[in-house]
PDB file of N, CA and C in Angstrom:
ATOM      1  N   UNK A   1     -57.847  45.388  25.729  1.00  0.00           N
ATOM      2  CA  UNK A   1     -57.673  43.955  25.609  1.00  0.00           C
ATOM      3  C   UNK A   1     -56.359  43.560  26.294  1.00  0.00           C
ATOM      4  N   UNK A   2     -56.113  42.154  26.603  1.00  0.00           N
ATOM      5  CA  UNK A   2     -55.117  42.082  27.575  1.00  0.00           C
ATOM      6  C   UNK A   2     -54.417  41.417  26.879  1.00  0.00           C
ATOM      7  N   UNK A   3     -52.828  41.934  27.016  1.00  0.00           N
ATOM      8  CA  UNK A   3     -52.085  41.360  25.729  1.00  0.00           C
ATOM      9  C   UNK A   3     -50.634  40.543  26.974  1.00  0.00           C
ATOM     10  N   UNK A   4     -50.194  39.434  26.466  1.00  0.00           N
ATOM     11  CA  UNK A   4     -49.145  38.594  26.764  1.00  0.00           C
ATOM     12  C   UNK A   4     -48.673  38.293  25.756  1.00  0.00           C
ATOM     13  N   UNK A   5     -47.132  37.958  25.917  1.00  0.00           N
ATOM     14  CA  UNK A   5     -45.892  37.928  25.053  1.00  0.00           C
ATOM     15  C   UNK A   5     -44.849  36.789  25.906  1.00  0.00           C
ATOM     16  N   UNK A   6     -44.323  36.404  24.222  1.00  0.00           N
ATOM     17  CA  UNK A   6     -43.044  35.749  24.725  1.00  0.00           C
ATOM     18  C   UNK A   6     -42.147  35.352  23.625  1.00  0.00           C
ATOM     19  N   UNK A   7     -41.092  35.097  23.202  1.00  0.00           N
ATOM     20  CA  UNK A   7     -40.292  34.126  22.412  1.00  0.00           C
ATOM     21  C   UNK A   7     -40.273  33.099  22.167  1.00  0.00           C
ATOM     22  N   UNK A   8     -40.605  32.115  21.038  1.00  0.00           N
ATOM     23  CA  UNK A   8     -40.025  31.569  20.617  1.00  0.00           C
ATOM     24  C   UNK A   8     -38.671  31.177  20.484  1.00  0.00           C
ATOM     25  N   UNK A   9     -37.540  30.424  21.224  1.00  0.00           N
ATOM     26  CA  UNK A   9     -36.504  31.091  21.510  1.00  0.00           C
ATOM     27  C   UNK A   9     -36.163  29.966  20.192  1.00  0.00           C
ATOM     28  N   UNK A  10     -36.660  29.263  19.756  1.00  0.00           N
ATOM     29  CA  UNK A  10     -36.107  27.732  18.723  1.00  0.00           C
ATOM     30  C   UNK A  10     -36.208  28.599  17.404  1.00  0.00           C
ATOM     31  N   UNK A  11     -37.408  29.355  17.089  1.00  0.00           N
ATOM     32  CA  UNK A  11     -37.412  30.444  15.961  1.00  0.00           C
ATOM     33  C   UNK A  11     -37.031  31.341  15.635  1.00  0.00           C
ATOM     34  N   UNK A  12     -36.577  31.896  17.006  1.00  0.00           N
ATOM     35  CA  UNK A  12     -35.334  33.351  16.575  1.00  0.00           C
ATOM     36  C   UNK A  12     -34.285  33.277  16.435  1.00  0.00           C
ATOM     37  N   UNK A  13     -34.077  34.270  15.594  1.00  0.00           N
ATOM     38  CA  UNK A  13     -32.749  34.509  14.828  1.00  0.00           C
ATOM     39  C   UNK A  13     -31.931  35.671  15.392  1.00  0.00           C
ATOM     40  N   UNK A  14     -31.784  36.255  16.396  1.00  0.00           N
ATOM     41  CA  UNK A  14     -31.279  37.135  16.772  1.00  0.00           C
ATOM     42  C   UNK A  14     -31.073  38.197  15.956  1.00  0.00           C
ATOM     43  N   UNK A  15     -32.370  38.973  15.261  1.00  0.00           N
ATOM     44  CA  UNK A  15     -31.810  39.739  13.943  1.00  0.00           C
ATOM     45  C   UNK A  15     -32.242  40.973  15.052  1.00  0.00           C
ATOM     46  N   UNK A  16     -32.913  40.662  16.233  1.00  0.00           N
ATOM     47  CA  UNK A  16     -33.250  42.257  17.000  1.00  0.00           C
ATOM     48  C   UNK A  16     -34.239  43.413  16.803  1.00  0.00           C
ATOM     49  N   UNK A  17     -35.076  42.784  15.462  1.00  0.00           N
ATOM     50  CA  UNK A  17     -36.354  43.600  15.401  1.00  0.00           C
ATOM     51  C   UNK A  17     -37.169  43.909  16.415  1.00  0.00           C
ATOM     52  N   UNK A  18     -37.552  43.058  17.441  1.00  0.00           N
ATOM     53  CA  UNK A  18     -38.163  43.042  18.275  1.00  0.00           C
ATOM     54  C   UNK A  18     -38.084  44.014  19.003  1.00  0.00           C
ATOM     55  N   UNK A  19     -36.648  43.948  19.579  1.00  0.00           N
ATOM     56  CA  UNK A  19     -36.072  45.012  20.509  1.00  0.00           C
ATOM     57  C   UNK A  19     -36.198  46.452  20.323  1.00  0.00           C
ATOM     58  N   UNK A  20     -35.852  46.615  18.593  1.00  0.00           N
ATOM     59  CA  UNK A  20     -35.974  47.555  18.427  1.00  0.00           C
ATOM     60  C   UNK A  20     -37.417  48.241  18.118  1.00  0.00           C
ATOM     61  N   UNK A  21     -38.211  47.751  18.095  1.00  0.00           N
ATOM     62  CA  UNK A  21     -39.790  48.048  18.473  1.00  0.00           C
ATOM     63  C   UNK A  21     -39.897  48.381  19.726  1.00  0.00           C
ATOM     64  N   UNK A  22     -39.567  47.304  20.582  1.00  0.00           N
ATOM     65  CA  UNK A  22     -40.020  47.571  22.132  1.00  0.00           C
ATOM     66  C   UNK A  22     -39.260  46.835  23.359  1.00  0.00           C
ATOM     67  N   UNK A  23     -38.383  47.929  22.822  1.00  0.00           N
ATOM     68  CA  UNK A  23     -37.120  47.350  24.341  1.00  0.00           C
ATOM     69  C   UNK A  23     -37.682  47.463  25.482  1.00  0.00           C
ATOM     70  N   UNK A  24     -38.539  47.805  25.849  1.00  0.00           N
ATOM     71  CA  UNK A  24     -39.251  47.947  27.272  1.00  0.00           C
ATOM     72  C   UNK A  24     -39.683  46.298  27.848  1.00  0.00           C
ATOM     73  N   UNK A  25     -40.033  45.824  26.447  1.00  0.00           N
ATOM     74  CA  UNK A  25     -40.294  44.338  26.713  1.00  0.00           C
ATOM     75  C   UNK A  25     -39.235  43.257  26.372  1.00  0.00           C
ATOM     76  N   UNK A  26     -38.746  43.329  25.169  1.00  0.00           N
ATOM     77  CA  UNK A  26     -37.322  42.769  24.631  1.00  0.00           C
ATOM     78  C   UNK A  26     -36.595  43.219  24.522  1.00  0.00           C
ATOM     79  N   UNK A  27     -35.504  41.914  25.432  1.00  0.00           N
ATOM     80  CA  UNK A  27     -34.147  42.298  25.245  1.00  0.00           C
ATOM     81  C   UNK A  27     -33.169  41.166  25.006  1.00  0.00           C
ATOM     82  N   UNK A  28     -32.008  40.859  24.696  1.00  0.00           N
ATOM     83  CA  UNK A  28     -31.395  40.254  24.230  1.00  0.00           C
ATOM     84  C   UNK A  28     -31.246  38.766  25.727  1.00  0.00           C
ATOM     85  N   UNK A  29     -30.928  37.787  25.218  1.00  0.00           N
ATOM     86  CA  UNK A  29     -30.231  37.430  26.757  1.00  0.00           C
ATOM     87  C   UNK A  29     -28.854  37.152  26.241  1.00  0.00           C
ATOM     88  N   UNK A  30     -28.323  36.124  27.088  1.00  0.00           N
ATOM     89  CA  UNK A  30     -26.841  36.232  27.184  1.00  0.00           C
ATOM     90  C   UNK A  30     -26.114  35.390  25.535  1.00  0.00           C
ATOM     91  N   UNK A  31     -27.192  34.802  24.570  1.00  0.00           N
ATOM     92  CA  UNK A  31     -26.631  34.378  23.812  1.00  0.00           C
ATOM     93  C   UNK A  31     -27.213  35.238  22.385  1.00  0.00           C
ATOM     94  N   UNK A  32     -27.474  36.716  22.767  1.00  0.00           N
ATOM     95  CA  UNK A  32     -27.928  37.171  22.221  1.00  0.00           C
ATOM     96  C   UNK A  32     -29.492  37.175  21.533  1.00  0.00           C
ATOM     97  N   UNK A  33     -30.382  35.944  21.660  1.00  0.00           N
ATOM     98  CA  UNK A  33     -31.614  36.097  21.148  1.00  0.00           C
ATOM     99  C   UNK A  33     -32.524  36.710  22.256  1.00  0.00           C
ATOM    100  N   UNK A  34     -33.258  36.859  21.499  1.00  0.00           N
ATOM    101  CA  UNK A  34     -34.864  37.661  21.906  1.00  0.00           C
ATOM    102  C   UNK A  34     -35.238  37.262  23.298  1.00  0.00           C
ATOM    103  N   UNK A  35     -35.755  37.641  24.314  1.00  0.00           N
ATOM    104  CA  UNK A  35     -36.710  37.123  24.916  1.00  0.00           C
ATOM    105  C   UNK A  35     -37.303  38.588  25.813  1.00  0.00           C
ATOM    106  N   UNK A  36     -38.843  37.883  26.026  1.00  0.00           N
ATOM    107  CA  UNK A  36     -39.807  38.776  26.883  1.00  0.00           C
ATOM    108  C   UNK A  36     -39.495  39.119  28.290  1.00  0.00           C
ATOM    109  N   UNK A  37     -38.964  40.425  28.718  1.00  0.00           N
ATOM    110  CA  UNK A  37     -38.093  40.423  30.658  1.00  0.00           C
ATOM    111  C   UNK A  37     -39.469  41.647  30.875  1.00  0.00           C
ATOM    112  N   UNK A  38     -40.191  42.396  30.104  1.00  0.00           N
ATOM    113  CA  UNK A  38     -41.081  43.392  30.784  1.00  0.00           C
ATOM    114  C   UNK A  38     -41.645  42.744  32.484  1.00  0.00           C
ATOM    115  N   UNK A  39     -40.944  43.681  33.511  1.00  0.00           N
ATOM    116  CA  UNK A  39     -41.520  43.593  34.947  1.00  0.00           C
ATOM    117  C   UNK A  39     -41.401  42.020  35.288  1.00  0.00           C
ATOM    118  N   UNK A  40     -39.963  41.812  34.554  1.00  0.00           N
ATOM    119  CA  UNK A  40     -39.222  40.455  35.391  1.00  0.00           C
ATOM    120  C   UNK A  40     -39.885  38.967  34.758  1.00  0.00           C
ATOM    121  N   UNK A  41     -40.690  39.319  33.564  1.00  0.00           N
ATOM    122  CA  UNK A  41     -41.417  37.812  32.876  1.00  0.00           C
ATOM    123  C   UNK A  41     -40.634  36.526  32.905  1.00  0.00           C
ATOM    124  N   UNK A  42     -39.127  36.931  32.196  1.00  0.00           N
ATOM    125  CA  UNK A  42     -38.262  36.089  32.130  1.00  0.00           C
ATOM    126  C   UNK A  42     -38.615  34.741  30.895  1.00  0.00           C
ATOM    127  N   UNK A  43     -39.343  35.633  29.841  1.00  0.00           N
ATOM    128  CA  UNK A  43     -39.791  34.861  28.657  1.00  0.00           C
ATOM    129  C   UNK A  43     -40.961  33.818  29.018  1.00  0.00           C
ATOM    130  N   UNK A  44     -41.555  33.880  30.029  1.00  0.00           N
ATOM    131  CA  UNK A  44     -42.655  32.666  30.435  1.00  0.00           C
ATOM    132  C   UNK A  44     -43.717  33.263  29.305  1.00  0.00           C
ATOM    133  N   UNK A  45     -44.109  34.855  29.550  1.00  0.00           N
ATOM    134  CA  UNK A  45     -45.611  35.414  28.599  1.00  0.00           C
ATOM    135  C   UNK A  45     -46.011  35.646  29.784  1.00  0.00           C
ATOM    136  N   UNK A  46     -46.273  35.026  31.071  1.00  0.00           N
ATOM    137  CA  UNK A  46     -47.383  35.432  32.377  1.00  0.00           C
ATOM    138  C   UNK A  46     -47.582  36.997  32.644  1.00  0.00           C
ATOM    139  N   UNK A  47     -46.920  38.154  31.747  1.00  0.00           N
ATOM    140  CA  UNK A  47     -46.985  39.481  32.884  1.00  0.00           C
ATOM    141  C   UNK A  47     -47.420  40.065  31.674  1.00  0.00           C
ATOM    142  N   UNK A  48     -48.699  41.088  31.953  1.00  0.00           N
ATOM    143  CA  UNK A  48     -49.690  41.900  31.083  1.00  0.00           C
ATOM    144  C   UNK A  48     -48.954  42.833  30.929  1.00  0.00           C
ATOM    145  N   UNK A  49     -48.883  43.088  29.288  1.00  0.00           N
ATOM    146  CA  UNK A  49     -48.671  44.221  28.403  1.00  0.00           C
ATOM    147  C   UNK A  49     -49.590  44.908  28.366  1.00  0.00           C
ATOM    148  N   UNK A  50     -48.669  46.060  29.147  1.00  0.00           N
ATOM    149  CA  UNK A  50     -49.938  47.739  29.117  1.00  0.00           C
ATOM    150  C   UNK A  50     -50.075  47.897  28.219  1.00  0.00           C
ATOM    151  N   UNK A  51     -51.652  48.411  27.822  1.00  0.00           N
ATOM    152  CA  UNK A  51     -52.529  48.956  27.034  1.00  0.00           C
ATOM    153  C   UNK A  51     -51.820  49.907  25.989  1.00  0.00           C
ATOM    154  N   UNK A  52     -50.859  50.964  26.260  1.00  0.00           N
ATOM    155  CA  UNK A  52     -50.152  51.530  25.669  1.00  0.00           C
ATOM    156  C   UNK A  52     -48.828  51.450  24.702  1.00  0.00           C
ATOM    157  N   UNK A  53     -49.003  50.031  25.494  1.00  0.00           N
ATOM    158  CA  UNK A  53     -47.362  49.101  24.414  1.00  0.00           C
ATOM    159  C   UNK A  53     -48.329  48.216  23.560  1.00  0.00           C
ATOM    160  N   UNK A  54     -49.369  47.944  23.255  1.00  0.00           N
ATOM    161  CA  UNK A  54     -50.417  46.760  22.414  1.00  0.00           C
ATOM    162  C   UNK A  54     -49.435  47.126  20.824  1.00  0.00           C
ATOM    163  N   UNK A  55     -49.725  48.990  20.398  1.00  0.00           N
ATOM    164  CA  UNK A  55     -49.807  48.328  18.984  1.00  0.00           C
ATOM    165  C   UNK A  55     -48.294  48.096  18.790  1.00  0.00           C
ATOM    166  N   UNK A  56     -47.205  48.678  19.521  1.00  0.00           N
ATOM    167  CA  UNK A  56     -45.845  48.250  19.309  1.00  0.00           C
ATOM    168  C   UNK A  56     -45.570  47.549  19.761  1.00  0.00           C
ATOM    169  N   UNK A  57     -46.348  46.127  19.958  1.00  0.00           N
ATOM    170  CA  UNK A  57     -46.279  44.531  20.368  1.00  0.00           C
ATOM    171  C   UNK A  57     -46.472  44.176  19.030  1.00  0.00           C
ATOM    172  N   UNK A  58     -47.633  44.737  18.393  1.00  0.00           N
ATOM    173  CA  UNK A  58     -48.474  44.154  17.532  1.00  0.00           C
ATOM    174  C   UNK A  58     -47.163  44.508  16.197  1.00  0.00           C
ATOM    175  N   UNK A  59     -46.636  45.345  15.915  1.00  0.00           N
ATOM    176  CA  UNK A  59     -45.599  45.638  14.906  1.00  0.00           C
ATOM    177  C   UNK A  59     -44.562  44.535  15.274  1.00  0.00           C
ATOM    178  N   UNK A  60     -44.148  44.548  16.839  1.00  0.00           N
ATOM    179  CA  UNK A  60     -43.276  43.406  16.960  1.00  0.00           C
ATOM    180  C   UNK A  60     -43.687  42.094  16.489  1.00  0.00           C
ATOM    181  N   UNK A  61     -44.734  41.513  16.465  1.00  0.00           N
ATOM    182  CA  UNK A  61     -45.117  40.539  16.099  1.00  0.00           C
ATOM    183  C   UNK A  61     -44.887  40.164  14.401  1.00  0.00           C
ATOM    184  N   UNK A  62     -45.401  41.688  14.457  1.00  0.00           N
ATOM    185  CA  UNK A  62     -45.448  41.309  12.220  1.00  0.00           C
ATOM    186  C   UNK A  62     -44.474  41.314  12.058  1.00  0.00           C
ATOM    187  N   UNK A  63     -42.947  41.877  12.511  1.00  0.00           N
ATOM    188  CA  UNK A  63     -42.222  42.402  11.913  1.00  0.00           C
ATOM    189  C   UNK A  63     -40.874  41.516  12.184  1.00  0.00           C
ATOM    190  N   UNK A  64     -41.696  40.309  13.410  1.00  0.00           N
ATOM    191  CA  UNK A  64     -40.328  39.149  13.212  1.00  0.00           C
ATOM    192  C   UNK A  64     -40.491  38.166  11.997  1.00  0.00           C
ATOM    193  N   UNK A  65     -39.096  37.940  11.181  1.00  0.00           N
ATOM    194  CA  UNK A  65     -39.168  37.440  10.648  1.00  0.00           C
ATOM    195  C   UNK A  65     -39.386  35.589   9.984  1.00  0.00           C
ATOM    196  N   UNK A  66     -39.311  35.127  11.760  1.00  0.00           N
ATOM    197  CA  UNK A  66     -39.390  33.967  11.709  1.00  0.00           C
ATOM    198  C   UNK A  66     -40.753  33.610  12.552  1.00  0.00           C
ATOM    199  N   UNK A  67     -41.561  34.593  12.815  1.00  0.00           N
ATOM    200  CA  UNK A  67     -42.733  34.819  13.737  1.00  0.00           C
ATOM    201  C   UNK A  67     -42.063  33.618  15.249  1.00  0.00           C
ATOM    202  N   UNK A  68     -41.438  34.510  15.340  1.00  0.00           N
ATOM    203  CA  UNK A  68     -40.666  33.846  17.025  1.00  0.00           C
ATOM    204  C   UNK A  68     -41.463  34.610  17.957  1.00  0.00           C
ATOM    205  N   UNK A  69     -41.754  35.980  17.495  1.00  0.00           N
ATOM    206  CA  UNK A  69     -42.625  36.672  18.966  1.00  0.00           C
ATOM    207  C   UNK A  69     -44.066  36.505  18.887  1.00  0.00           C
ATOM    208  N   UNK A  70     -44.426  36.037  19.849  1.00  0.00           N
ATOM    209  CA  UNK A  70     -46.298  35.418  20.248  1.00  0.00           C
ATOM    210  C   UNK A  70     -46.877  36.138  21.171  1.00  0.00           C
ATOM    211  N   UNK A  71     -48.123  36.588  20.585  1.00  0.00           N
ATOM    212  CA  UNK A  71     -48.675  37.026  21.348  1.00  0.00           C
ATOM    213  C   UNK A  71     -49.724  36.760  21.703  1.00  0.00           C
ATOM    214  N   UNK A  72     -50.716  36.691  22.907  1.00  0.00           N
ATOM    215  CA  UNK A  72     -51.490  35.994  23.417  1.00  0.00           C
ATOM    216  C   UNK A  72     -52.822  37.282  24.080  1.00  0.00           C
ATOM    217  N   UNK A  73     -54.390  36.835  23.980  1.00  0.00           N
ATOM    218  CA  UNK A  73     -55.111  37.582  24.983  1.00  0.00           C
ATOM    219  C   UNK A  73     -54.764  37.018  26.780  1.00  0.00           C
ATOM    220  N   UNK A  74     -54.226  36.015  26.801  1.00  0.00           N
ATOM    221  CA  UNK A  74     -54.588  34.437  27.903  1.00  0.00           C
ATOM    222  C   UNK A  74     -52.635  34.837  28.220  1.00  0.00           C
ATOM    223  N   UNK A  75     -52.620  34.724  29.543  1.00  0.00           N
ATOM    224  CA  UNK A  75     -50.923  34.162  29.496  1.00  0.00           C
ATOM    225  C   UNK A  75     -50.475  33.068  28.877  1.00  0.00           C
ATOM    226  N   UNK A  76     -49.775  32.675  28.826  1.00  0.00           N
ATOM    227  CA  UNK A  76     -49.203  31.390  28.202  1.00  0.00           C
ATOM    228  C   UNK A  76     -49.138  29.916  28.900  1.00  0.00           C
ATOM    229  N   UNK A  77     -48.593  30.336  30.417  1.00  0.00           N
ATOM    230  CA  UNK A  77     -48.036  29.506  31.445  1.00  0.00           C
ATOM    231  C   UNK A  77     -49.254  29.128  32.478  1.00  0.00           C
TER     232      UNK A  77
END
């Protein structure tokens, strides 16, 4: 299944769960919150999450606490 991601950047809290699930996709930006950079996204959601990162998207998802990280079958943009 084809999975897209992004931040909420108004709902996060910079607590870094995310990251620490799946830094491959999240990483901090310069004011410290969340956002989606996997293969240069730049938080839009447009760039497909490999098959192999799904269920540690899917933990990222449950495991923010303000459900700031979204995830999508469809890009976003």
């Amino acid at each position: 299944m084809k999975q897209y991601t992004h931040i909420e950047k108004e709902r996060c809290i910079a607590c870094g769960a995310c990251i620490a699930v799946l830094p491959a996709v999240f990483q901090p930006d310069e004011e410290g919150y969340a956002e989606a950079v996997y293969e240069g996204d730049a938080n839009r959601g447009v760039t497909r999450i490999p098959l192999d990162m799904e269920y540690d998207l899917w933990d990222a998802v449950d495991g923010c606490p303000t459900e700031a990280v979204r995830q999508s079958e469809y890009p976003f943009a």
